[in-house]
C-alpha atoms as a PDB file:
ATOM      1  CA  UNK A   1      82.539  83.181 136.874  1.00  0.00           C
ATOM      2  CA  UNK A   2      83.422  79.131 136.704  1.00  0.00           C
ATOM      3  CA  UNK A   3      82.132  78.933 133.762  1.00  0.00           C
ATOM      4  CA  UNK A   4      83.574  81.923 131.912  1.00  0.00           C
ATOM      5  CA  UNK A   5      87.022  81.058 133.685  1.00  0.00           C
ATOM      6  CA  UNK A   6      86.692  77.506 131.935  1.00  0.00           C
ATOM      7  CA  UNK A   7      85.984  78.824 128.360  1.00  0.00           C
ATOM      8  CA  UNK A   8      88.942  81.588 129.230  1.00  0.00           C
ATOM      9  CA  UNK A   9      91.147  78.164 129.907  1.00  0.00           C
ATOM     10  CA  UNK A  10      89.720  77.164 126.720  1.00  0.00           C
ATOM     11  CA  UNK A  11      90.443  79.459 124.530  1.00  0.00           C
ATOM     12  CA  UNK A  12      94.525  80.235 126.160  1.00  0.00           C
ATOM     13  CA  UNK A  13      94.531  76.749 125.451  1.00  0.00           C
ATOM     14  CA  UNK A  14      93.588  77.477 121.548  1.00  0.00           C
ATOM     15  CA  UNK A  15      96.430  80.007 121.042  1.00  0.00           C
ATOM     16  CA  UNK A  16      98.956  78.082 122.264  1.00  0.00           C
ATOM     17  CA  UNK A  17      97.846  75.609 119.945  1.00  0.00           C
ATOM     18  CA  UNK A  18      97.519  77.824 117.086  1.00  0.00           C
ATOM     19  CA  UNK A  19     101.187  79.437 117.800  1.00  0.00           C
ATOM     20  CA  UNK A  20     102.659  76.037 118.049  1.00  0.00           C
ATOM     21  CA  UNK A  21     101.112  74.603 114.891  1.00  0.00           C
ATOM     22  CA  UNK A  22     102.487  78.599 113.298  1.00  0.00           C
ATOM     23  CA  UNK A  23     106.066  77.213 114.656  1.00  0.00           C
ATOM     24  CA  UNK A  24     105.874  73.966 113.419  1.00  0.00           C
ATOM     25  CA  UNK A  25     104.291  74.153 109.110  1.00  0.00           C
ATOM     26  CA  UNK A  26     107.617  75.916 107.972  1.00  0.00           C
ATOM     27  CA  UNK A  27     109.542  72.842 109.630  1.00  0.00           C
ATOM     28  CA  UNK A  28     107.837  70.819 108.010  1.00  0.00           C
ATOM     29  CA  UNK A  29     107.429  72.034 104.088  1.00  0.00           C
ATOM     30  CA  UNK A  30     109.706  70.542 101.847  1.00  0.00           C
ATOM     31  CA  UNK A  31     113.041  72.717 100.681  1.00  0.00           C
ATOM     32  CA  UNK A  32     114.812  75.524 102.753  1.00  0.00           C
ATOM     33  CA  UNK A  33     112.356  77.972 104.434  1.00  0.00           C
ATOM     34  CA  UNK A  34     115.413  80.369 104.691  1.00  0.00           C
ATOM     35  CA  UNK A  35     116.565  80.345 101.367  1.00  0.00           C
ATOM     36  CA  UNK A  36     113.412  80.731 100.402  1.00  0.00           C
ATOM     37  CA  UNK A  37     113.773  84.155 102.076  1.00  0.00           C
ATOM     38  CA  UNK A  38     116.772  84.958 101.667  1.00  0.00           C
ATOM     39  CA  UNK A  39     116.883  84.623  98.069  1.00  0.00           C
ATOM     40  CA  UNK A  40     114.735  87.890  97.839  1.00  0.00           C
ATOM     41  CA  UNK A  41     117.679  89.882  99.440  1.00  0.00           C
ATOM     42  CA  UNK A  42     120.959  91.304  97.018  1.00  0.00           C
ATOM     43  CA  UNK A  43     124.554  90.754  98.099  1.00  0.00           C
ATOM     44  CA  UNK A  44     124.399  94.127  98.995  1.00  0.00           C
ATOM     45  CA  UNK A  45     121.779  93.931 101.388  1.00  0.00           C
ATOM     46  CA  UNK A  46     122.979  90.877 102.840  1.00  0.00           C
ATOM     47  CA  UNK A  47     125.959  93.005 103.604  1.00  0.00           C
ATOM     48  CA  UNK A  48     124.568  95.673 105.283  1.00  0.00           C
ATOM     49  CA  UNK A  49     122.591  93.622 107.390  1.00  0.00           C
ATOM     50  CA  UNK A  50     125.358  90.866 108.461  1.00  0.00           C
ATOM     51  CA  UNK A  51     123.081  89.251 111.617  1.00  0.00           C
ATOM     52  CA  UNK A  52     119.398  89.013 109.913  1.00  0.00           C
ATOM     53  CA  UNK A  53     120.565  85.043 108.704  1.00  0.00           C
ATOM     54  CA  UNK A  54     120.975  85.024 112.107  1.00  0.00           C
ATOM     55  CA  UNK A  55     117.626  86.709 113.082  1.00  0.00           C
ATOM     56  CA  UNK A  56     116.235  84.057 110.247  1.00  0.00           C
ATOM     57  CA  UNK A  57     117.401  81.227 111.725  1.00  0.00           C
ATOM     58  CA  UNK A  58     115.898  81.876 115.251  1.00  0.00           C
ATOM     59  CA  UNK A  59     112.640  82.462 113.430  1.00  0.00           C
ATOM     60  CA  UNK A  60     112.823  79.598 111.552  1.00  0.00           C
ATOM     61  CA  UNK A  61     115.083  77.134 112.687  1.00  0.00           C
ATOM     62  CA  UNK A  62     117.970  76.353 111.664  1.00  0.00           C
ATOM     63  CA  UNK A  63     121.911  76.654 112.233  1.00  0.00           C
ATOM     64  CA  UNK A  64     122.751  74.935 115.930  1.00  0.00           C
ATOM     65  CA  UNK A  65     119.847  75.318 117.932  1.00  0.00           C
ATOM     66  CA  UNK A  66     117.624  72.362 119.160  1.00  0.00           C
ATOM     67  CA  UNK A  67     114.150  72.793 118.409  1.00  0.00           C
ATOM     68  CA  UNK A  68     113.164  73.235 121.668  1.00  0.00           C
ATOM     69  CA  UNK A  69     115.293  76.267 122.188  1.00  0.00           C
ATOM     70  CA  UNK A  70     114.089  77.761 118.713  1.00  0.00           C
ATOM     71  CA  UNK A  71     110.479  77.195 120.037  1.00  0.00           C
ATOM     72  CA  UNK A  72     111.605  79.399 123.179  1.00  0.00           C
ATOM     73  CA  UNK A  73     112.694  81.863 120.967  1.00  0.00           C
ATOM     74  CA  UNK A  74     109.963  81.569 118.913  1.00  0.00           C
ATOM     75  CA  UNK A  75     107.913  82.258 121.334  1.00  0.00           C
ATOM     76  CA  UNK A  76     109.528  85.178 123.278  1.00  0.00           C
ATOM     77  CA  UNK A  77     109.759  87.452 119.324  1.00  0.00           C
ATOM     78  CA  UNK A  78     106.109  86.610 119.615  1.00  0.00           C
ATOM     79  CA  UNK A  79     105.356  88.350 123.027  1.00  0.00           C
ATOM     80  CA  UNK A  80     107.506  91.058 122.313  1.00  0.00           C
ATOM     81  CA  UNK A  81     105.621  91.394 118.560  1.00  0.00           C
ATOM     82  CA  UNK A  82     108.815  90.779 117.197  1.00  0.00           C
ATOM     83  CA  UNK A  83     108.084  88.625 114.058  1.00  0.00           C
ATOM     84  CA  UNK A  84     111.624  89.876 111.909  1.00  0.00           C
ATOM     85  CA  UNK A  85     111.797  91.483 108.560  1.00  0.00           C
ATOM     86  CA  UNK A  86     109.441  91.154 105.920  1.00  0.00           C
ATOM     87  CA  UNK A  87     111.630  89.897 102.834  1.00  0.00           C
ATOM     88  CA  UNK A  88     108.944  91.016 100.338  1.00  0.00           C
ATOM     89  CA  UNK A  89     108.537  94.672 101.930  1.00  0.00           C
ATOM     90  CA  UNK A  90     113.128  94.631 102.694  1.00  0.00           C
ATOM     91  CA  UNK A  91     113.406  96.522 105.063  1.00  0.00           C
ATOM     92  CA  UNK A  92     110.194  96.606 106.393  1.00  0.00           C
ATOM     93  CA  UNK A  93     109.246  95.354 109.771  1.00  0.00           C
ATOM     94  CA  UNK A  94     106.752  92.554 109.670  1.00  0.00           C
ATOM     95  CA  UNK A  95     105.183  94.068 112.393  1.00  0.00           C
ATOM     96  CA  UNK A  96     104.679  97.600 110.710  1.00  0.00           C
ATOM     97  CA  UNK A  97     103.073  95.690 107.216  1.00  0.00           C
ATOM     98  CA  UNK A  98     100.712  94.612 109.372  1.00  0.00           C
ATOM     99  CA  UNK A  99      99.655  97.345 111.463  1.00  0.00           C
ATOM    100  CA  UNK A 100      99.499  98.599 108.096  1.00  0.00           C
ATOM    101  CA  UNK A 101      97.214  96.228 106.625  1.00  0.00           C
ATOM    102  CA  UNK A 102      95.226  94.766 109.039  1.00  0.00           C
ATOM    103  CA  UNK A 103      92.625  98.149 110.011  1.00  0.00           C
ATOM    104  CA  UNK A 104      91.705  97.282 106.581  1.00  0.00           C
ATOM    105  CA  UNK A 105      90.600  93.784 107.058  1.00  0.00           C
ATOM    106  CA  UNK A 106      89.376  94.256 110.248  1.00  0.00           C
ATOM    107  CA  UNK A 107      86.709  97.291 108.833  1.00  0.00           C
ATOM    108  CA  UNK A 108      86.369  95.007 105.879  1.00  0.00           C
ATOM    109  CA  UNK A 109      85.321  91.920 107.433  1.00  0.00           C
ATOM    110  CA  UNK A 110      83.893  93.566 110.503  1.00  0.00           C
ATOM    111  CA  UNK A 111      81.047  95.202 108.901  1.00  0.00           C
ATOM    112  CA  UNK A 112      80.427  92.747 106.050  1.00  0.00           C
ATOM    113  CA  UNK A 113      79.868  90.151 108.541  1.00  0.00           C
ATOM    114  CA  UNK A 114      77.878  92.058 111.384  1.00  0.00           C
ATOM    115  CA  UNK A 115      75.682  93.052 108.294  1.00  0.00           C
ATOM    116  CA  UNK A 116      75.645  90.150 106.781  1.00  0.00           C
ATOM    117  CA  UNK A 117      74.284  88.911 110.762  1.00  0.00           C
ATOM    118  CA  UNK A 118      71.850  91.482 111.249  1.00  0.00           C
ATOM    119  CA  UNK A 119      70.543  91.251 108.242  1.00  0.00           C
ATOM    120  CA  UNK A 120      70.158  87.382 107.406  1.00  0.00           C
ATOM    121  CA  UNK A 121      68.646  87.215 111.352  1.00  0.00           C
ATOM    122  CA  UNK A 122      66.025  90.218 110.764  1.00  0.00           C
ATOM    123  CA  UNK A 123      65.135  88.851 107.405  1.00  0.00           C
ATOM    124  CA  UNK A 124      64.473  85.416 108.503  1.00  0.00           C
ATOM    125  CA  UNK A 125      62.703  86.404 111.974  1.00  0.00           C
ATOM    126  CA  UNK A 126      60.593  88.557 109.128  1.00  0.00           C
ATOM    127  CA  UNK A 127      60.076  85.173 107.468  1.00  0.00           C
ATOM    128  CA  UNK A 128      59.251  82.870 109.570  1.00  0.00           C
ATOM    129  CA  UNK A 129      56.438  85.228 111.455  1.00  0.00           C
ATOM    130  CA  UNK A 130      55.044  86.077 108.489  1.00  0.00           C
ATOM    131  CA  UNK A 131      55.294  82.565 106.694  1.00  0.00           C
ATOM    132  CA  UNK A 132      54.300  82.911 103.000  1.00  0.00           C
ATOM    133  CA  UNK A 133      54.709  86.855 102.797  1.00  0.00           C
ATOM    134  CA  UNK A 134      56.364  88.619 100.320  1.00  0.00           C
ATOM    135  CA  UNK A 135      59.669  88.183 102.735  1.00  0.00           C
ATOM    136  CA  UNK A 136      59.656  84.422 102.954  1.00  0.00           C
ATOM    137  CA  UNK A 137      58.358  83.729  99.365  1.00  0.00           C
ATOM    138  CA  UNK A 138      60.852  85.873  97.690  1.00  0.00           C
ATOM    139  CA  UNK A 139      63.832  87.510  99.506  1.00  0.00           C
ATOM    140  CA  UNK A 140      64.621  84.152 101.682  1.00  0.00           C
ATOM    141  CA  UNK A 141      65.018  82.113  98.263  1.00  0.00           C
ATOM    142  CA  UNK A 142      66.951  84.704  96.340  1.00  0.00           C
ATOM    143  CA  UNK A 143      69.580  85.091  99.559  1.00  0.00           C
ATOM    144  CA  UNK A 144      69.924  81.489 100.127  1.00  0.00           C
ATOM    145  CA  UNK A 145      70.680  80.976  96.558  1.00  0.00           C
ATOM    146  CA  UNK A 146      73.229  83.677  96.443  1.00  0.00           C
ATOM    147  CA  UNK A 147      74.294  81.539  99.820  1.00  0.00           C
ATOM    148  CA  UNK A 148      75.126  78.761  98.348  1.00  0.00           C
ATOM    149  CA  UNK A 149      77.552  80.027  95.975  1.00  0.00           C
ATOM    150  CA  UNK A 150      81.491  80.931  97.372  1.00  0.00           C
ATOM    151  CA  UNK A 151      82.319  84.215  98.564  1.00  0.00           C
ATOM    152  CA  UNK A 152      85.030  84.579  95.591  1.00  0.00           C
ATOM    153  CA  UNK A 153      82.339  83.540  92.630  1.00  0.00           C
ATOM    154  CA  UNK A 154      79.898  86.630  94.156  1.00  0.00           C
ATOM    155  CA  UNK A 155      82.726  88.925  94.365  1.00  0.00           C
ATOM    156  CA  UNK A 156      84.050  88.083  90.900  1.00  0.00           C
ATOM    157  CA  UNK A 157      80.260  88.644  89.500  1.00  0.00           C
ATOM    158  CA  UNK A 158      79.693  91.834  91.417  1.00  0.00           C
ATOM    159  CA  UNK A 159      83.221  93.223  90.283  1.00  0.00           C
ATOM    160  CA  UNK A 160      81.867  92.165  86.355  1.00  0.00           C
ATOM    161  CA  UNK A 161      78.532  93.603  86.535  1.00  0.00           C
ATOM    162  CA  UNK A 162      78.297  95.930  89.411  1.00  0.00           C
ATOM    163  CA  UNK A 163      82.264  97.604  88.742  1.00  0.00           C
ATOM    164  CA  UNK A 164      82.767  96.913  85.278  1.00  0.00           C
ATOM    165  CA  UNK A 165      79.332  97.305  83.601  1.00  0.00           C
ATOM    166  CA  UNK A 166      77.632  99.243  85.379  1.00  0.00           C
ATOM    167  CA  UNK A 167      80.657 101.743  87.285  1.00  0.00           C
ATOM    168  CA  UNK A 168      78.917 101.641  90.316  1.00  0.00           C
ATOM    169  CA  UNK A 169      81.467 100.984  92.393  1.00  0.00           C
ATOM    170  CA  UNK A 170      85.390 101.072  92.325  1.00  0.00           C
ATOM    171  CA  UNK A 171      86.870  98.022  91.597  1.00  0.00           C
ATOM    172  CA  UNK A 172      90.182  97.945  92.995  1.00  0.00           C
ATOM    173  CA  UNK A 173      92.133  99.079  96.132  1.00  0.00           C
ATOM    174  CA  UNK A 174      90.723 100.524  99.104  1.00  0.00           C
ATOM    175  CA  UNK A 175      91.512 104.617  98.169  1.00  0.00           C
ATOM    176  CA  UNK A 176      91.805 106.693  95.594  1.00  0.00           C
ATOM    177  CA  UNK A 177      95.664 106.300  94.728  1.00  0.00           C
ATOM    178  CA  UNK A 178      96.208 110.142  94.605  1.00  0.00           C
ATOM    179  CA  UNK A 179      95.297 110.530  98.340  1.00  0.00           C
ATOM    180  CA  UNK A 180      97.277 110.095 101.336  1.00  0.00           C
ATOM    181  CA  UNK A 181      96.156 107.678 104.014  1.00  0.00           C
ATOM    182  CA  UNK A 182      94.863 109.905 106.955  1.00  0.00           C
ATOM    183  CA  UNK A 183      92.041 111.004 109.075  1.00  0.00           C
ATOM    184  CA  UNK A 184      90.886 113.107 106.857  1.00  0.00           C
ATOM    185  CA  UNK A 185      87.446 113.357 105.088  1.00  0.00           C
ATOM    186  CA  UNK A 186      88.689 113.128 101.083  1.00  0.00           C
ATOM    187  CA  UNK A 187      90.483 109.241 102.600  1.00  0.00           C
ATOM    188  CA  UNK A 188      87.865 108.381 104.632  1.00  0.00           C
ATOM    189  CA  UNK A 189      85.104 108.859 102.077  1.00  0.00           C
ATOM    190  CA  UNK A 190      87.481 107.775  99.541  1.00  0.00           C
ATOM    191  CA  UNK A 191      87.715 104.100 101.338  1.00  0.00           C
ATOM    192  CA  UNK A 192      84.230 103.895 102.307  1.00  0.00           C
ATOM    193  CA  UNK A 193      83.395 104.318  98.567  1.00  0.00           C
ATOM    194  CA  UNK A 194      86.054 101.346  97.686  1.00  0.00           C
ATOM    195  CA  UNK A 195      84.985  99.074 100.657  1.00  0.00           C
ATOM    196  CA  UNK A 196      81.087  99.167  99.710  1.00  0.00           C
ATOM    197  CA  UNK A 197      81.541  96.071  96.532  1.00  0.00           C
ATOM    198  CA  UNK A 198      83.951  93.952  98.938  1.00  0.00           C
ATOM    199  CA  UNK A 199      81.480  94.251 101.894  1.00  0.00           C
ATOM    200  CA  UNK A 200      78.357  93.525  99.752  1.00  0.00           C
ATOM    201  CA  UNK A 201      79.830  90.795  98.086  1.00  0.00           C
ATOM    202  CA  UNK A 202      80.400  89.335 101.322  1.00  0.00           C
ATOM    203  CA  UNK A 203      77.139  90.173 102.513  1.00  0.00           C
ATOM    204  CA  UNK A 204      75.297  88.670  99.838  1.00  0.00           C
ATOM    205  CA  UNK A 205      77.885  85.306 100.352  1.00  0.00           C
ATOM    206  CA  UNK A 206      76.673  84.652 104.200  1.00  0.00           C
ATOM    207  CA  UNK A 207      72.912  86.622 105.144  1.00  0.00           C
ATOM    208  CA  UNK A 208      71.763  83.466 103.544  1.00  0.00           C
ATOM    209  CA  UNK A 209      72.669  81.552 105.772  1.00  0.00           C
ATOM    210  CA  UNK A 210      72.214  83.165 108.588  1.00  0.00           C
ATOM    211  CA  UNK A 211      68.597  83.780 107.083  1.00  0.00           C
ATOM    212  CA  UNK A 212      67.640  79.793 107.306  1.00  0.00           C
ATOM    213  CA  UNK A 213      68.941  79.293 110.145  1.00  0.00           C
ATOM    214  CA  UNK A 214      66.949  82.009 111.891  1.00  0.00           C
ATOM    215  CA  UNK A 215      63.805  80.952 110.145  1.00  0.00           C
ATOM    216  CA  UNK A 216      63.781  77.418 111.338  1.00  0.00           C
ATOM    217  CA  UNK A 217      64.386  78.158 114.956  1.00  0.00           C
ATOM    218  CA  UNK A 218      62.223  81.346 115.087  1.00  0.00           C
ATOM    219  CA  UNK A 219      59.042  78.881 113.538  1.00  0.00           C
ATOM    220  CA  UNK A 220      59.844  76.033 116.556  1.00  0.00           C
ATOM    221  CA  UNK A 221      59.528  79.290 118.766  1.00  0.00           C
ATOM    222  CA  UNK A 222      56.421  80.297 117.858  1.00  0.00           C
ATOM    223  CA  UNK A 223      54.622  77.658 118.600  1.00  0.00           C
ATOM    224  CA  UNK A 224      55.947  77.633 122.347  1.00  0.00           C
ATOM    225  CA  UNK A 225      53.894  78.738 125.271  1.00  0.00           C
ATOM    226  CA  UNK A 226      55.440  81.961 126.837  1.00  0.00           C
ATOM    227  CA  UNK A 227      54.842  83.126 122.750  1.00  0.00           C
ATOM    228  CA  UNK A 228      50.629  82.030 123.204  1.00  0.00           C
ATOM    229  CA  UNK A 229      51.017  83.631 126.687  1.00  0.00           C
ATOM    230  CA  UNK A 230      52.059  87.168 125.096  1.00  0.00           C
ATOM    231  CA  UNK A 231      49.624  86.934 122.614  1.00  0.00           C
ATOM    232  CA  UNK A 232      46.929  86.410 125.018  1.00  0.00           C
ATOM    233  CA  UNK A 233      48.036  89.315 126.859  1.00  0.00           C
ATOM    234  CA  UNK A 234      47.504  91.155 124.072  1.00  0.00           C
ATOM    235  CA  UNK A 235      51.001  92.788 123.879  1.00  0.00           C
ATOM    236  CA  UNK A 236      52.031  94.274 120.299  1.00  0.00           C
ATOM    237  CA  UNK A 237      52.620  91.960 117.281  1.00  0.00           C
ATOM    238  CA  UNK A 238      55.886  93.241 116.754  1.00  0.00           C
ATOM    239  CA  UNK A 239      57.002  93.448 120.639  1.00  0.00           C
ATOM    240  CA  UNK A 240      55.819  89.464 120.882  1.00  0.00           C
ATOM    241  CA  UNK A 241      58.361  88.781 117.610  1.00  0.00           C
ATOM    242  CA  UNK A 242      60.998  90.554 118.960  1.00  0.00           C
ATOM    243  CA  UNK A 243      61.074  90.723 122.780  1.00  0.00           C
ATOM    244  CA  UNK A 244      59.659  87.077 122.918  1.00  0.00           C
ATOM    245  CA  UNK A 245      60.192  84.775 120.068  1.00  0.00           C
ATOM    246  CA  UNK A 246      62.919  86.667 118.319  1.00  0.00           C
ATOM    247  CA  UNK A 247      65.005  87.018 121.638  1.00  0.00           C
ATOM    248  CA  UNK A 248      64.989  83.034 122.414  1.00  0.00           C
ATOM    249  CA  UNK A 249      65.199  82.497 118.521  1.00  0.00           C
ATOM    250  CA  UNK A 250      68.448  84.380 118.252  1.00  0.00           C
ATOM    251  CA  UNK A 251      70.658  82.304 120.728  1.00  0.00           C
ATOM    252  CA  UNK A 252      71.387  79.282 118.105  1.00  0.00           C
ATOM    253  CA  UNK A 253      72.216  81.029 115.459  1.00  0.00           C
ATOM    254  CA  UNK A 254      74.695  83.348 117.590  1.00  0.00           C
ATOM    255  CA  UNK A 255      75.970  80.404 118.842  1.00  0.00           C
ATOM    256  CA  UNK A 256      76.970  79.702 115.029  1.00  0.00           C
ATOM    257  CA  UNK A 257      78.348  83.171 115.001  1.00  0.00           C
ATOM    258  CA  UNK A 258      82.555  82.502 115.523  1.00  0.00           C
ATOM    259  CA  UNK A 259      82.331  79.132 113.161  1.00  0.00           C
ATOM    260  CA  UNK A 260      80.943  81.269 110.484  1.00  0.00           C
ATOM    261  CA  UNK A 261      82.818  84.309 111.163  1.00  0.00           C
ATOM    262  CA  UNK A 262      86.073  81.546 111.162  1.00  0.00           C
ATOM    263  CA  UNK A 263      84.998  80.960 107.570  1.00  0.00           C
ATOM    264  CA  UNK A 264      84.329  84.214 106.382  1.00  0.00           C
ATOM    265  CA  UNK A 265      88.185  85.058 107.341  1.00  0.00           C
ATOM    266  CA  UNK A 266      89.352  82.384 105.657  1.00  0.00           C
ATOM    267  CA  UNK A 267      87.225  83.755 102.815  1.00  0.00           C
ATOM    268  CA  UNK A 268      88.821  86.939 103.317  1.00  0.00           C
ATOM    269  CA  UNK A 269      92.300  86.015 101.156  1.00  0.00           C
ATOM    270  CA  UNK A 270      90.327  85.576  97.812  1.00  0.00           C
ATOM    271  CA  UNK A 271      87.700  87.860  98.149  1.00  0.00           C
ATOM    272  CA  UNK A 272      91.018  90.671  98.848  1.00  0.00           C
ATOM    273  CA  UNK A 273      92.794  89.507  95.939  1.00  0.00           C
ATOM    274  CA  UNK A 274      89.743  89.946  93.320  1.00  0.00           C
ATOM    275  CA  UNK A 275      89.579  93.274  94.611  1.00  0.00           C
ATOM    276  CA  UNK A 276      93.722  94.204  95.266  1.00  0.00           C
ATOM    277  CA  UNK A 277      92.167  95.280  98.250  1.00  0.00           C
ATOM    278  CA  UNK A 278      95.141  96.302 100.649  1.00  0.00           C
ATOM    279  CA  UNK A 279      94.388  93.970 103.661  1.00  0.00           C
ATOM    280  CA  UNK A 280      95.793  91.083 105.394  1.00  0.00           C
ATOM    281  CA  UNK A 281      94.174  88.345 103.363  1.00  0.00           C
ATOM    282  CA  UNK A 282      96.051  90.280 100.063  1.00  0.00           C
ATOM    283  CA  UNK A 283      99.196  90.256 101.928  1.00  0.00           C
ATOM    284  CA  UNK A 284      99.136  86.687 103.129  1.00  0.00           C
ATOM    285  CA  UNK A 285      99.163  85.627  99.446  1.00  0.00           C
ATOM    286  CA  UNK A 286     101.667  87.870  98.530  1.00  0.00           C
ATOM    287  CA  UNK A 287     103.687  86.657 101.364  1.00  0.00           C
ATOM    288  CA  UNK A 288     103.000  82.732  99.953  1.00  0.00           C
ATOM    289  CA  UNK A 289     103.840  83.382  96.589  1.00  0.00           C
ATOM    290  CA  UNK A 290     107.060  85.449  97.701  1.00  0.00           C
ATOM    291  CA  UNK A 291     107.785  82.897  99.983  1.00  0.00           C
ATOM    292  CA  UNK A 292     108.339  85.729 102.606  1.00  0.00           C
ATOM    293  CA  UNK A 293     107.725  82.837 105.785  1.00  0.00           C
ATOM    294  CA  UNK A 294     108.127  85.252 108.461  1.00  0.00           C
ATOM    295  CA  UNK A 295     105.142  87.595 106.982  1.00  0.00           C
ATOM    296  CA  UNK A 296     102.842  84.581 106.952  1.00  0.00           C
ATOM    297  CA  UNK A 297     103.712  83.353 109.592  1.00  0.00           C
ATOM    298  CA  UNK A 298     102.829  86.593 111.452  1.00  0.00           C
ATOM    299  CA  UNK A 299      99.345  87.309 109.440  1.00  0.00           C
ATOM    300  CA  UNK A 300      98.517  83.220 110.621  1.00  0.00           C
ATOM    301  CA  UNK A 301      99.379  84.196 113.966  1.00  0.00           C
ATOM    302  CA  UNK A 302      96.782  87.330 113.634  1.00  0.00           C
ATOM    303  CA  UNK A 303      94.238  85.501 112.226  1.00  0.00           C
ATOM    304  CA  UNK A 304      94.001  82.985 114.630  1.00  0.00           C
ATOM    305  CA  UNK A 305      93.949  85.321 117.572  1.00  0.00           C
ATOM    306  CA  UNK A 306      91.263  87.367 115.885  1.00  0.00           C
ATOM    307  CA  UNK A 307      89.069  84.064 115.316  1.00  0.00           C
ATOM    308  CA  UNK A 308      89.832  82.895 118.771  1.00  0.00           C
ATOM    309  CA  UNK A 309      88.580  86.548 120.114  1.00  0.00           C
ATOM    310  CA  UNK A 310      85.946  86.689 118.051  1.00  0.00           C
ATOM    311  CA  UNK A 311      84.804  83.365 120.037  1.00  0.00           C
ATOM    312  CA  UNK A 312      85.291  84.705 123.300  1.00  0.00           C
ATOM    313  CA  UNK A 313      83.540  87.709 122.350  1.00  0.00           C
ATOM    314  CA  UNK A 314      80.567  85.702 121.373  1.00  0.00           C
ATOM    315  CA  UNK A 315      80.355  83.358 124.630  1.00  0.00           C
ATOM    316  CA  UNK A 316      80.416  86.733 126.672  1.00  0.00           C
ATOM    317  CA  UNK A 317      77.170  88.203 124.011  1.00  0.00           C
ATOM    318  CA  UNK A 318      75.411  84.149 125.634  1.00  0.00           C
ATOM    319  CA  UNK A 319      76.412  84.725 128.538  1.00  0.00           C
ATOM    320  CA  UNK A 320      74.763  88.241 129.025  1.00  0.00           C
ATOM    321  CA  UNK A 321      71.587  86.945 126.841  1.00  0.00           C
ATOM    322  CA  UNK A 322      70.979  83.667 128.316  1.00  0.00           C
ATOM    323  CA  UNK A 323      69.997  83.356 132.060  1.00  0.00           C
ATOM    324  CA  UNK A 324      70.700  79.870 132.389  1.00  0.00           C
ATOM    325  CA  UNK A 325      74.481  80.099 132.143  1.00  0.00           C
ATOM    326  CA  UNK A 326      74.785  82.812 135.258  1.00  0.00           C
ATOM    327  CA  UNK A 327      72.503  80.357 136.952  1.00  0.00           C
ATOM    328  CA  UNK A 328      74.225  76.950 135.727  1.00  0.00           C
END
């Protein structure tokens, strides 16, 4: 309990720092944040809405506030999930362009990169076991080559050859545009179908690494004695690779697990926008090139705390897998 209330410290201590930093980049870009803005409204809906230079100026500083009361501000509209008016959605809610956006992302991201785990770690247990197999001769080069190229490059050559050539897969969006979003089976099947090229792409963009990694630790493992000790027991092949090597294997590379995730959602904006693929990452450049502040400013916001969670959830997966840290 110490030691998950430290990393808890932590990681409260990471989104303040992440909010504050949020508060602070449209303070400090050149030109008027607020014009910037505002300059998406008409006269006429300027007029109808007579306090949101007002609501503006809270968000983003201005009029004849100190910054230390704007940061108050600031950071009460966060708690209460109150991030203004999305200029490039008028009169859209920030909050409801998000909650509109984001399940997309989250299924988007969420299974590419739990397969893209799996896989690379199963593949490169495979490996390393069975050193100069079939596995570790051919699959392990062909992923860490794919591996080493970005996630955008691998998304614009599956979207050429595997969407365009071939019409495998649907190549932009995330439904068919003649359905309506619902929890129904036409729109679910209908966004599975358009999510499959994203995901792989970002599959084939990270297993790699996730494969080398897991091969060099599982081959240090092998050769340690609890692994010569279940072999001389004579236990299964594949229950001594899993249960024994594999399970001790497996902490480094989950260790690794939030930094790459971390990357993968920063990933997430490009690989979106080849694919007009309605998530976050599409909005936040939207929002950018709009110069709609208060949207990106939210989306940063949601980012961050994802990342952040994603590293608490992680600590909590080593703290349940690895006995030393209950007993540290």
């Amino acid at each position: 309990m110490r030691w998950f209330a430290r990393r808890l410290v932590f990681y409260v201590f990471a989104i303040w720092t992440a909010l504050t930093i949020n508060f602070l980049l449209p303070r400090l870009m050149p030109g008027d944040p607020l014009a910037g803005m505002l300059q998406h409204l008409s006269s006429a809906q300027l007029a109808a809405n007579p306090g949101i230079v007002q609501t503006y100026q809270a968000l983003l500083g201005g009029g004849h506030h100190s910054i230390w009361q704007d940061y108050v501000t600031y950071l009460g509209r966060i708690a209460h999930f109150n991030f203004g008016i999305a200029t490039s959605h008028y009169p859209t809610p920030v909050s409801e362009v998000i909650g509109r956006t984001l399940p997309y992302s989250i299924f988007l991201v969420g299974v590419a990169f739990l397969l893209a785990f799996l896989l690379g770690t199963g593949i490169g247990m495979v490996a390393a076991w069975r050193r100069g197999g079939i596995v570790d001769t051919g699959v392990v080069p062909l992923l860490m080559a794919l591996g080493a190229l970005p996630a955008f490059f691998i998304s614009l050559l599956g979207l050429y050859f595997l969407g365009l050539r071939a019409h495998w897969f649907p190549i932009q969006h995330a439904y068919d545009t003649d359905l309506v979003p619902g929890f129904s089976w036409a729109f679910l099947s209908s966004a599975f179908r358009h999510a499959q090229l994203p995901i792989l792409s970002v599959v084939a963009a990270y297993a790699g690494g996730w494969v080398l990694n897991m091969r060099t630790v599982m081959i240090n493992t092998i050769g340690e004695d609890y692994v010569a000790m279940a072999h001389a027991k004579g236990l299964r092949d594949r229950r001594v690779m899993t249960r024994y090597a594999g399970r001790n294997a497996i902490l480094p590379p989950l260790n690794g697990f939030a930094a790459q995730f971390a990357s993968a959602v920063g990933g997430l904006v490009f690989v979106e926008y080849i694919f007009s693929y309605p998530g976050v990452g599409y909005t936040l450049q939207e929002a950018i090139l709009g110069s709609d502040y208060a949207l990106a400013q939210a989306i940063l916001v949601v980012l961050s705390v994802c990342v952040i969670l994603a590293n608490l959830i992680m600590d909590l997966l080593n703290l349940l897998l690895d006995p030393r840290l209950r007993t540290g």
